[in-house]
PDB file of N, CA and C in Angstrom:
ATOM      1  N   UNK A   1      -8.595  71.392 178.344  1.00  0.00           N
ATOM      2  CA  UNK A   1      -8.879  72.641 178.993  1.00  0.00           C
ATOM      3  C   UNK A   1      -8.187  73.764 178.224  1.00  0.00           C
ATOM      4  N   UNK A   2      -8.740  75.059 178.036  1.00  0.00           N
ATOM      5  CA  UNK A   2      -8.513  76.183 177.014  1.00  0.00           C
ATOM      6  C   UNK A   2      -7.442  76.861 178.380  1.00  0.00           C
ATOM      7  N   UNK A   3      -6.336  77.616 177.695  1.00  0.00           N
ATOM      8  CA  UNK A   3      -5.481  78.190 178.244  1.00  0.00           C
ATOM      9  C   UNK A   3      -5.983  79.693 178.011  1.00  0.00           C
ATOM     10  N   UNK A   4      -6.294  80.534 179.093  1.00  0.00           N
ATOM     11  CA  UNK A   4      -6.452  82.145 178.654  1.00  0.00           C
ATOM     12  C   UNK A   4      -5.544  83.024 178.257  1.00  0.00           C
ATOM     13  N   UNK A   5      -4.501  82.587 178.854  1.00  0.00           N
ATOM     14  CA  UNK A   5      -3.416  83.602 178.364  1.00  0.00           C
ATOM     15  C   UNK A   5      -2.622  83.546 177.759  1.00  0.00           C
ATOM     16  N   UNK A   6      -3.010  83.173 176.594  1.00  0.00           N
ATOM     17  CA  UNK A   6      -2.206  83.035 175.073  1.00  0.00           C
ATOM     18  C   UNK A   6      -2.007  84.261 174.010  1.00  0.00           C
ATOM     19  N   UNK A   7      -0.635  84.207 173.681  1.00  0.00           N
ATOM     20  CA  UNK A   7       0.119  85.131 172.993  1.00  0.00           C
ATOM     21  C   UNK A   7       0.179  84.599 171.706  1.00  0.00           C
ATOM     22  N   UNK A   8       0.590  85.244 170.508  1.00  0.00           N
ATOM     23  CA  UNK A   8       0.791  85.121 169.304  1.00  0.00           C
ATOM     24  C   UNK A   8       2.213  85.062 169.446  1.00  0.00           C
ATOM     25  N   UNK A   9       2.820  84.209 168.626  1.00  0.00           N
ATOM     26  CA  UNK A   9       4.845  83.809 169.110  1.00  0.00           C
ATOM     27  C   UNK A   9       5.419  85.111 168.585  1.00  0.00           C
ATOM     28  N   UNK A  10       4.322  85.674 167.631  1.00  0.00           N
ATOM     29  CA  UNK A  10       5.591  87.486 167.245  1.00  0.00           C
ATOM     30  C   UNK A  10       5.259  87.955 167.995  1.00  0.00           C
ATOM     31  N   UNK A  11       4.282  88.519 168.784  1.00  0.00           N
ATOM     32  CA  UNK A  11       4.018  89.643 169.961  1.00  0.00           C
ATOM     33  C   UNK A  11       5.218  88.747 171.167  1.00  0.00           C
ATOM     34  N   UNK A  12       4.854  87.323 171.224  1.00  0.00           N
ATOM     35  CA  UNK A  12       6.124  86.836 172.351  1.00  0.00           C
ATOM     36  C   UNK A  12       7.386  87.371 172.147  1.00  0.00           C
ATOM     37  N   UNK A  13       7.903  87.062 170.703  1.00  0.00           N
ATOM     38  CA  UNK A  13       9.237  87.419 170.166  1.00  0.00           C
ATOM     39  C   UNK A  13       9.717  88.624 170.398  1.00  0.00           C
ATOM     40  N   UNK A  14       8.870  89.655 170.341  1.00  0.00           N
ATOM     41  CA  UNK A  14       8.942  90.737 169.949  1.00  0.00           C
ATOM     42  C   UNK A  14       8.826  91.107 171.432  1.00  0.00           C
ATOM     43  N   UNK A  15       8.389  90.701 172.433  1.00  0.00           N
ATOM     44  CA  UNK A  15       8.926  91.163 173.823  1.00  0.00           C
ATOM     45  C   UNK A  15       9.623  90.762 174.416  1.00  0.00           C
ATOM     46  N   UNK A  16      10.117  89.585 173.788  1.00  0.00           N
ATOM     47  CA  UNK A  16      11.640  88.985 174.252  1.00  0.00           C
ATOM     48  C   UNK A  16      12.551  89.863 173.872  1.00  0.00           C
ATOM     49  N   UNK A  17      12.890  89.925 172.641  1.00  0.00           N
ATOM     50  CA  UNK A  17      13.809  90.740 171.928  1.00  0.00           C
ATOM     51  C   UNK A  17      13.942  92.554 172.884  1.00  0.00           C
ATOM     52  N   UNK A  18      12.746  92.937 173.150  1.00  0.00           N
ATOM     53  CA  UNK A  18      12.906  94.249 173.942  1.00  0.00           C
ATOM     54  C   UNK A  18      13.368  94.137 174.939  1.00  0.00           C
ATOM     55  N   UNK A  19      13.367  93.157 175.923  1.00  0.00           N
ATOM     56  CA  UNK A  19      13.685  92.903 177.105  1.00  0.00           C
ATOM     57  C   UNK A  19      15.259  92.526 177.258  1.00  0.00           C
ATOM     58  N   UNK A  20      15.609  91.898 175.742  1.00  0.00           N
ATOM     59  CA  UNK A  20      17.236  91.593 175.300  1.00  0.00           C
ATOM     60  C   UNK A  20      17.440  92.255 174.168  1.00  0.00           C
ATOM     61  N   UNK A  21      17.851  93.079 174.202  1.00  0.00           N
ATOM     62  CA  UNK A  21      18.331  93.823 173.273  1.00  0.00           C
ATOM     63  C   UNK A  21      19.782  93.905 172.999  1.00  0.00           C
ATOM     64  N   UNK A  22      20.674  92.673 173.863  1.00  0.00           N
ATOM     65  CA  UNK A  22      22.117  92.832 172.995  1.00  0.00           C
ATOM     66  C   UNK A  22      21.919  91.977 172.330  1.00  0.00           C
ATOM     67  N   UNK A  23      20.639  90.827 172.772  1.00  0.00           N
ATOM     68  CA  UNK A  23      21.104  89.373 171.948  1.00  0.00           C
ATOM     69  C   UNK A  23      20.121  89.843 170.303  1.00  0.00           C
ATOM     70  N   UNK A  24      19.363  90.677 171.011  1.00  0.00           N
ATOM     71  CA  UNK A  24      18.995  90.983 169.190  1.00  0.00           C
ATOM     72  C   UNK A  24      19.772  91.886 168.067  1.00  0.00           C
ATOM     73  N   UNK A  25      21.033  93.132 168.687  1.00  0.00           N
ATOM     74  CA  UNK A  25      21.757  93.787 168.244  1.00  0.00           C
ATOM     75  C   UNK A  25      22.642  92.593 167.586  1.00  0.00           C
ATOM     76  N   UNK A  26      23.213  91.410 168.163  1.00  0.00           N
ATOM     77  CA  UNK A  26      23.632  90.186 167.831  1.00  0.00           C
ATOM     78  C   UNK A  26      23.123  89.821 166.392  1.00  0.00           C
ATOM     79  N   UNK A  27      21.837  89.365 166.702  1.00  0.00           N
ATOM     80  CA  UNK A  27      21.488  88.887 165.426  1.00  0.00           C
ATOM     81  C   UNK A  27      21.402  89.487 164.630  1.00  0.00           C
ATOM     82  N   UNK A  28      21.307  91.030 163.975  1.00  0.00           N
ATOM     83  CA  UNK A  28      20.951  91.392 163.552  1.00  0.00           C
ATOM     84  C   UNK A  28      22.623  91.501 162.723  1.00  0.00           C
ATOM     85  N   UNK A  29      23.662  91.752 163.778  1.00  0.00           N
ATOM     86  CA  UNK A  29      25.099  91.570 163.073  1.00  0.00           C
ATOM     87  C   UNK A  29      25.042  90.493 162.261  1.00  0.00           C
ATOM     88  N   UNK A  30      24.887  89.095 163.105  1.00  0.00           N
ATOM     89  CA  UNK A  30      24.883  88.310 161.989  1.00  0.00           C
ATOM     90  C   UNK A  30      24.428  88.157 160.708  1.00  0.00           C
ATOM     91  N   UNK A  31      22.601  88.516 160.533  1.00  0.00           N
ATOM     92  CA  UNK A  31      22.334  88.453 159.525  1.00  0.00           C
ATOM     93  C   UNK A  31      22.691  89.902 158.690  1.00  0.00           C
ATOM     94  N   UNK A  32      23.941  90.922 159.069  1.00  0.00           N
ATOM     95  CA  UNK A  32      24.421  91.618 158.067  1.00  0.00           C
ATOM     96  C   UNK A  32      25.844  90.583 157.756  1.00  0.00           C
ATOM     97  N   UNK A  33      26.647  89.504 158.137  1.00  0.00           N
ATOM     98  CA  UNK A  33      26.966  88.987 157.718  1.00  0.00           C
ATOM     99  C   UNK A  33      27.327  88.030 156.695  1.00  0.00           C
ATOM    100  N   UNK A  34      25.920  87.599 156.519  1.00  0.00           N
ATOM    101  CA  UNK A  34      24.927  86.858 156.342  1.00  0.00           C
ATOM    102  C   UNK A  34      24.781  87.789 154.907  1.00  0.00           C
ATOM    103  N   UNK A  35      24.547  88.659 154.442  1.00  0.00           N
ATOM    104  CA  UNK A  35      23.784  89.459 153.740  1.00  0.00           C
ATOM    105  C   UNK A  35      24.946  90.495 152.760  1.00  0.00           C
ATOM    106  N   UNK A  36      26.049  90.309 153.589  1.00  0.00           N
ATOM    107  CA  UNK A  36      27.476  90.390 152.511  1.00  0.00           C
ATOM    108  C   UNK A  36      27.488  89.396 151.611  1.00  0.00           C
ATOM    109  N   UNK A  37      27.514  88.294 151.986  1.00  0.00           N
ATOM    110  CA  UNK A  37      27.529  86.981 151.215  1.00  0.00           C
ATOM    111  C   UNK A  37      26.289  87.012 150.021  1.00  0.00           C
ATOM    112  N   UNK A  38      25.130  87.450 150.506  1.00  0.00           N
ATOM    113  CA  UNK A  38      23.642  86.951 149.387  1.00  0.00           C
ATOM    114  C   UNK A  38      23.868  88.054 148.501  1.00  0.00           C
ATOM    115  N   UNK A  39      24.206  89.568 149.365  1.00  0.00           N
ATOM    116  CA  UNK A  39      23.904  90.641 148.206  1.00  0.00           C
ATOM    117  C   UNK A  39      25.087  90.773 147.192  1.00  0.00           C
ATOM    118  N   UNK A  40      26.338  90.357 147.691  1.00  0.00           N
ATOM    119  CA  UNK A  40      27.441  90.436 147.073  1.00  0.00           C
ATOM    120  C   UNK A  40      27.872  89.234 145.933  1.00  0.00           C
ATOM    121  N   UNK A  41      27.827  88.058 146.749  1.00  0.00           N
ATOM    122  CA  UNK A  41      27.702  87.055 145.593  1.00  0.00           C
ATOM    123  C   UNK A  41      28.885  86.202 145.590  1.00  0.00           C
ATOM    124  N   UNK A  42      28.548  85.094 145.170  1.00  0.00           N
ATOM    125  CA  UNK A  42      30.330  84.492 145.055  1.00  0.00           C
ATOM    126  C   UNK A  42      31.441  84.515 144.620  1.00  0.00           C
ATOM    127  N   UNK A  43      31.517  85.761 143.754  1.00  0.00           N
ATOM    128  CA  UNK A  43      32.635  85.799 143.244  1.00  0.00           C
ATOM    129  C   UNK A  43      33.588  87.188 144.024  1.00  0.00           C
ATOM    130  N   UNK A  44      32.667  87.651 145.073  1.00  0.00           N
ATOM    131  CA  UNK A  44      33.216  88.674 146.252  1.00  0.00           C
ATOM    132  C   UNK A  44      33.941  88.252 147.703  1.00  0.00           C
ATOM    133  N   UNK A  45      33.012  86.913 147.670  1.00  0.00           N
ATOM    134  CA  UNK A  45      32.639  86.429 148.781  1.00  0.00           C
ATOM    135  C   UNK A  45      34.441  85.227 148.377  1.00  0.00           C
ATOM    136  N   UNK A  46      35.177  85.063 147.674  1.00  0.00           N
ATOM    137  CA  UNK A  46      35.820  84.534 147.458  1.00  0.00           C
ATOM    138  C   UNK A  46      37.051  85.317 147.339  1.00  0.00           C
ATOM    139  N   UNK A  47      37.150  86.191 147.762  1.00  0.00           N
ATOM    140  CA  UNK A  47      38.068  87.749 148.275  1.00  0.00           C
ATOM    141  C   UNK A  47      37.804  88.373 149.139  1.00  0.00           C
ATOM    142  N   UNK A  48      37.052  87.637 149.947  1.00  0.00           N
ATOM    143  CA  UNK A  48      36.292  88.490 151.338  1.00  0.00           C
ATOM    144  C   UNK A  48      36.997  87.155 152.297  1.00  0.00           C
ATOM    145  N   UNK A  49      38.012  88.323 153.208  1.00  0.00           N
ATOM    146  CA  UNK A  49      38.982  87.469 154.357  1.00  0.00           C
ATOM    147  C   UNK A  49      38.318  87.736 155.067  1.00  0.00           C
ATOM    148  N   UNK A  50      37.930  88.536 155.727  1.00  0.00           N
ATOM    149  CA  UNK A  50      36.948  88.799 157.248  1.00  0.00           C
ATOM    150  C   UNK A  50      35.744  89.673 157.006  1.00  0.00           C
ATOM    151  N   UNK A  51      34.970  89.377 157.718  1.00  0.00           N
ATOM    152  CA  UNK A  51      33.863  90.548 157.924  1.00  0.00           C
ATOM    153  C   UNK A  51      33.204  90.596 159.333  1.00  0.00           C
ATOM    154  N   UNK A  52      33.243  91.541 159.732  1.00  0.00           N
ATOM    155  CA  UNK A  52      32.425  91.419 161.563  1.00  0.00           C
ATOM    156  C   UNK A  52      32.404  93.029 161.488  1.00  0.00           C
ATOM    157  N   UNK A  53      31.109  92.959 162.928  1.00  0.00           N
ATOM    158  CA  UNK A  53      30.405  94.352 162.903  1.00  0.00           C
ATOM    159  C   UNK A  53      30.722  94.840 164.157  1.00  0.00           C
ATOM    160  N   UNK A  54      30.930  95.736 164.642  1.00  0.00           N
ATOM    161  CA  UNK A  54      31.442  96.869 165.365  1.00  0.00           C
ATOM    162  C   UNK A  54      30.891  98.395 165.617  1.00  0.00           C
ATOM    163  N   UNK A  55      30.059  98.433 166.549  1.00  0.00           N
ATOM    164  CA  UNK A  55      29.625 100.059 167.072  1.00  0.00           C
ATOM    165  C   UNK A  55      29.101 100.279 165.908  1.00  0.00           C
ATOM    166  N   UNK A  56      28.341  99.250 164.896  1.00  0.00           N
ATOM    167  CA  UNK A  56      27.504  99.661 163.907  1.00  0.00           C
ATOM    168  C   UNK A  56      28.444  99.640 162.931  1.00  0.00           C
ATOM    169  N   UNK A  57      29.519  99.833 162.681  1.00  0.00           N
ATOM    170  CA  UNK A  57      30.284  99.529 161.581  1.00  0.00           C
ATOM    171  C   UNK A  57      30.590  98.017 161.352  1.00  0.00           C
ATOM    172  N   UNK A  58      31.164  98.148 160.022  1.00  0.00           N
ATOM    173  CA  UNK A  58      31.013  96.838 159.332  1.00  0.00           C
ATOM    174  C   UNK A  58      32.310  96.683 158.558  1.00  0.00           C
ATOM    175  N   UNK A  59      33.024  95.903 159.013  1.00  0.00           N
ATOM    176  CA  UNK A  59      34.850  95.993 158.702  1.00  0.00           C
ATOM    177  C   UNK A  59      35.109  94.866 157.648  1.00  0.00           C
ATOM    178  N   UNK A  60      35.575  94.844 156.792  1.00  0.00           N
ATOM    179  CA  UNK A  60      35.827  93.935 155.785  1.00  0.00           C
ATOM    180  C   UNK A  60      36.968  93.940 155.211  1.00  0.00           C
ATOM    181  N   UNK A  61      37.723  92.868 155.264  1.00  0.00           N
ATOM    182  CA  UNK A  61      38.776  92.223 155.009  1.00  0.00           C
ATOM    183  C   UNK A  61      38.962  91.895 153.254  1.00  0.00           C
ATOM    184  N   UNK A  62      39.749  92.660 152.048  1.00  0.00           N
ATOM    185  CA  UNK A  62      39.348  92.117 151.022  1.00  0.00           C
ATOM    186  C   UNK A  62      40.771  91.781 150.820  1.00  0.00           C
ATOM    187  N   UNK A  63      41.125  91.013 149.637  1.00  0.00           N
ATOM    188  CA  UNK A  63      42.851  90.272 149.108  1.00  0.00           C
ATOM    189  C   UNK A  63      42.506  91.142 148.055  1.00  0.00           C
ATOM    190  N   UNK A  64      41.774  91.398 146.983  1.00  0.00           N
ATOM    191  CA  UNK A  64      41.581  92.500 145.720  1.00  0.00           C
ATOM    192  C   UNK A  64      41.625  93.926 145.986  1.00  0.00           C
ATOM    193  N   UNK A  65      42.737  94.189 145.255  1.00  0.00           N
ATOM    194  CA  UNK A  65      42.832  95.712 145.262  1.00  0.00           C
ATOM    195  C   UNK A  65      41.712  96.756 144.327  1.00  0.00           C
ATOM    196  N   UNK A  66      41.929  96.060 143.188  1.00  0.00           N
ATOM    197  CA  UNK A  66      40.865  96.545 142.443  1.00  0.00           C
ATOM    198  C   UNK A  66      39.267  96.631 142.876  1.00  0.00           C
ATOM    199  N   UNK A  67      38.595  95.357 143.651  1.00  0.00           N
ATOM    200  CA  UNK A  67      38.266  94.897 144.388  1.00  0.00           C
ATOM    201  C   UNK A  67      37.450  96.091 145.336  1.00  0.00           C
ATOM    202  N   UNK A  68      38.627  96.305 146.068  1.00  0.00           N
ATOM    203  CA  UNK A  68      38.432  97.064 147.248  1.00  0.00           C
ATOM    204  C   UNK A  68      38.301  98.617 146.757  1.00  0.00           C
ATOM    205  N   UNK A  69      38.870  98.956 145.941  1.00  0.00           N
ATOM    206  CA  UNK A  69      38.408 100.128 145.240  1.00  0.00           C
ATOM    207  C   UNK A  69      37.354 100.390 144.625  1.00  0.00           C
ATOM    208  N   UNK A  70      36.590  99.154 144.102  1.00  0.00           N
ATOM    209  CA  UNK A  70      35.171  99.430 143.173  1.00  0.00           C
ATOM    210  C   UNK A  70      34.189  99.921 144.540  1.00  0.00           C
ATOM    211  N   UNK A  71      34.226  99.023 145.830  1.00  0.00           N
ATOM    212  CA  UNK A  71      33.709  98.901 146.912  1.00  0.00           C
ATOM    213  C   UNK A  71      33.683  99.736 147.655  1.00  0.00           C
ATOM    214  N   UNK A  72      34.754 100.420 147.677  1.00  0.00           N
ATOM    215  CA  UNK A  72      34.609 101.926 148.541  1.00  0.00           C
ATOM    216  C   UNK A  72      34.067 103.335 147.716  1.00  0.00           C
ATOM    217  N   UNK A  73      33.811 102.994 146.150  1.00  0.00           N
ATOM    218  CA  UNK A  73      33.309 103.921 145.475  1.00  0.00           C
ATOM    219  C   UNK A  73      31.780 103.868 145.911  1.00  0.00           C
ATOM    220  N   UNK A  74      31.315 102.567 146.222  1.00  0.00           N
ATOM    221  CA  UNK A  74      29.921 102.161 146.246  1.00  0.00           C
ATOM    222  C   UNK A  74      29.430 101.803 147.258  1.00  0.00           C
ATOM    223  N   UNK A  75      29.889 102.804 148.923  1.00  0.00           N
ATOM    224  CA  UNK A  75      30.145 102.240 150.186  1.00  0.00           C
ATOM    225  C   UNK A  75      28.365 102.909 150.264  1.00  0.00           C
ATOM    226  N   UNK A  76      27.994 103.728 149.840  1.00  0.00           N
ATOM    227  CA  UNK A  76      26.899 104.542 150.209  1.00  0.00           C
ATOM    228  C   UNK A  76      25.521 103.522 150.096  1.00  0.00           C
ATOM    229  N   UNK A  77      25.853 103.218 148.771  1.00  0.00           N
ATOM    230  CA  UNK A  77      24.707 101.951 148.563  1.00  0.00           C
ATOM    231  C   UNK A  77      25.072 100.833 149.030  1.00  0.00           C
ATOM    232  N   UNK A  78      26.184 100.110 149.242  1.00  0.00           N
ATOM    233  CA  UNK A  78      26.109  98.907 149.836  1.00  0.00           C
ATOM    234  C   UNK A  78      25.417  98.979 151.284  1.00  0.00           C
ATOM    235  N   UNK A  79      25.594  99.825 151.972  1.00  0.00           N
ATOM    236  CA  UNK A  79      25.254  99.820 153.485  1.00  0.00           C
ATOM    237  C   UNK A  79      23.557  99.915 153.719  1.00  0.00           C
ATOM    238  N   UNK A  80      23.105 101.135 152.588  1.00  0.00           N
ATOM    239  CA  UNK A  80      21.645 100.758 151.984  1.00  0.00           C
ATOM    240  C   UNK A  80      20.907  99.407 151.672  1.00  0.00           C
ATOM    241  N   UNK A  81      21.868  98.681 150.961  1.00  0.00           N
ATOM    242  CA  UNK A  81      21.543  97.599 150.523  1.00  0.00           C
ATOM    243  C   UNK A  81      21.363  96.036 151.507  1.00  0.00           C
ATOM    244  N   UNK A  82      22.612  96.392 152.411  1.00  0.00           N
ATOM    245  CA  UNK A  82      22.526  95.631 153.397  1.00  0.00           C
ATOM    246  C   UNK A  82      21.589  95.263 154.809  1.00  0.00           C
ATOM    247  N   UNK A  83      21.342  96.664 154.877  1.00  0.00           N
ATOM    248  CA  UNK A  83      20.755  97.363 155.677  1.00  0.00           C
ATOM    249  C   UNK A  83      18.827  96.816 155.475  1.00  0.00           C
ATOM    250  N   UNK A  84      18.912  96.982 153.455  1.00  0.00           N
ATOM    251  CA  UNK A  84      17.873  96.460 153.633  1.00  0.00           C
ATOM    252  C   UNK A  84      17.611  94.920 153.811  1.00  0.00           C
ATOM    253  N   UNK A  85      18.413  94.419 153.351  1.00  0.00           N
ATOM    254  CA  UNK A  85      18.514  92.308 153.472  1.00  0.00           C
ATOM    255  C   UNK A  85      18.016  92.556 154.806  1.00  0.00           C
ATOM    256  N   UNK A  86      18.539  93.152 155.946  1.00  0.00           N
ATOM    257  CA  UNK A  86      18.943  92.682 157.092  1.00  0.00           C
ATOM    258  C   UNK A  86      16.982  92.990 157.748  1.00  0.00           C
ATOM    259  N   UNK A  87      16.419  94.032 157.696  1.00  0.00           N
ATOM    260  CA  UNK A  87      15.315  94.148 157.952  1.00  0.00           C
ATOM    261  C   UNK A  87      15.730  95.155 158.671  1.00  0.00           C
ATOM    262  N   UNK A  88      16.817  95.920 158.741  1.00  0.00           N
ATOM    263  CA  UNK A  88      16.912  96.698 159.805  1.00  0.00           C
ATOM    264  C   UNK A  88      18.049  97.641 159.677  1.00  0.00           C
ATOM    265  N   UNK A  89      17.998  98.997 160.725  1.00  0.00           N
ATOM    266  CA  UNK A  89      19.432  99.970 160.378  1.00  0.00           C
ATOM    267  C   UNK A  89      20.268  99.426 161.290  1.00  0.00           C
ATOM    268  N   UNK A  90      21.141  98.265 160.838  1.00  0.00           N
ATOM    269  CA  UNK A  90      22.031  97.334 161.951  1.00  0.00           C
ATOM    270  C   UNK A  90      23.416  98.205 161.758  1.00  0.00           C
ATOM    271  N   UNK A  91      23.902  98.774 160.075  1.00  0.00           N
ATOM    272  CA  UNK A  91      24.971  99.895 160.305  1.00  0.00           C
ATOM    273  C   UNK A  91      25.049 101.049 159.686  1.00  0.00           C
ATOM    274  N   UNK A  92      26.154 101.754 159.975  1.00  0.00           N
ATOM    275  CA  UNK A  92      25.952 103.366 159.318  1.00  0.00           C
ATOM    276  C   UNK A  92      27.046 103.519 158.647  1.00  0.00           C
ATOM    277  N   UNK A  93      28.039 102.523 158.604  1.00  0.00           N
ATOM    278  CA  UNK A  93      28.943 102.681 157.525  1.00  0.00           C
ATOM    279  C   UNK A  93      29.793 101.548 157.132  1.00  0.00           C
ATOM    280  N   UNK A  94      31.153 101.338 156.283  1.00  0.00           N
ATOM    281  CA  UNK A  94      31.336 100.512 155.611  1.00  0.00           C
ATOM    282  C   UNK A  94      32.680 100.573 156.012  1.00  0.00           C
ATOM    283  N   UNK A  95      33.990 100.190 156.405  1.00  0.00           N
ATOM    284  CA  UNK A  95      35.283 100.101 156.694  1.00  0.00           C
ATOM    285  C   UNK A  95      35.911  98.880 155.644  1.00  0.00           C
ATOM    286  N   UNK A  96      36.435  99.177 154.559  1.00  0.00           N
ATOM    287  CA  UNK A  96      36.623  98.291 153.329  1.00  0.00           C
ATOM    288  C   UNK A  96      38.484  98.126 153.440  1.00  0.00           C
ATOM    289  N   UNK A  97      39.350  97.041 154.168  1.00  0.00           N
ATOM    290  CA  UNK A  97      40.441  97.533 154.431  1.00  0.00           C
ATOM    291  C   UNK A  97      41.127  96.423 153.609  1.00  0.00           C
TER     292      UNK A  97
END
């Protein structure tokens, strides 16, 4: 027997997600987490003590001084950059401490 009221799983998704909108603000942190690691690379990601997101900011923990200085020269594009991995404007700035 044919079911009539069938959805496509992105139109489903996509009204789940509206209806929850912290658990998608969630994911969307994660995959900027997520997206420090791919865009940055392993040899960052191996001087990177913390990272977690906050009121749209994005706080990062580095042990390199030098490091942390190339990174805050280049806070404008990283957040661009991340922003784009992520599929989305998940933040608006960069806290490099």
């Amino acid at each position: 027997m044919k079911r009539n009221n069938s959805q496509k799983l992105g139109e489903l998704l996509r009204d789940f997600f509206e209806d929850n909108t912290e658990l998608y603000e969630k994911m969307m942190e994660i995959r900027i987490r997520r997206a420090w690691q791919e865009v940055l690379g392993p040899m960052v990601l191996q001087y990177t003590r913390n990272v977690y997101v906050k009121d749209k900011v994005l706080y990062v923990s580095l042990t390199s001084s030098v490091l942390r200085s190339e990174l805050v020269l280049c806070r404008e594009k990283l957040v661009k950059s991340l922003n784009d991995y992520a599929g989305s404007q998940v933040i608006r700035d960069i806290v490099i401490r």
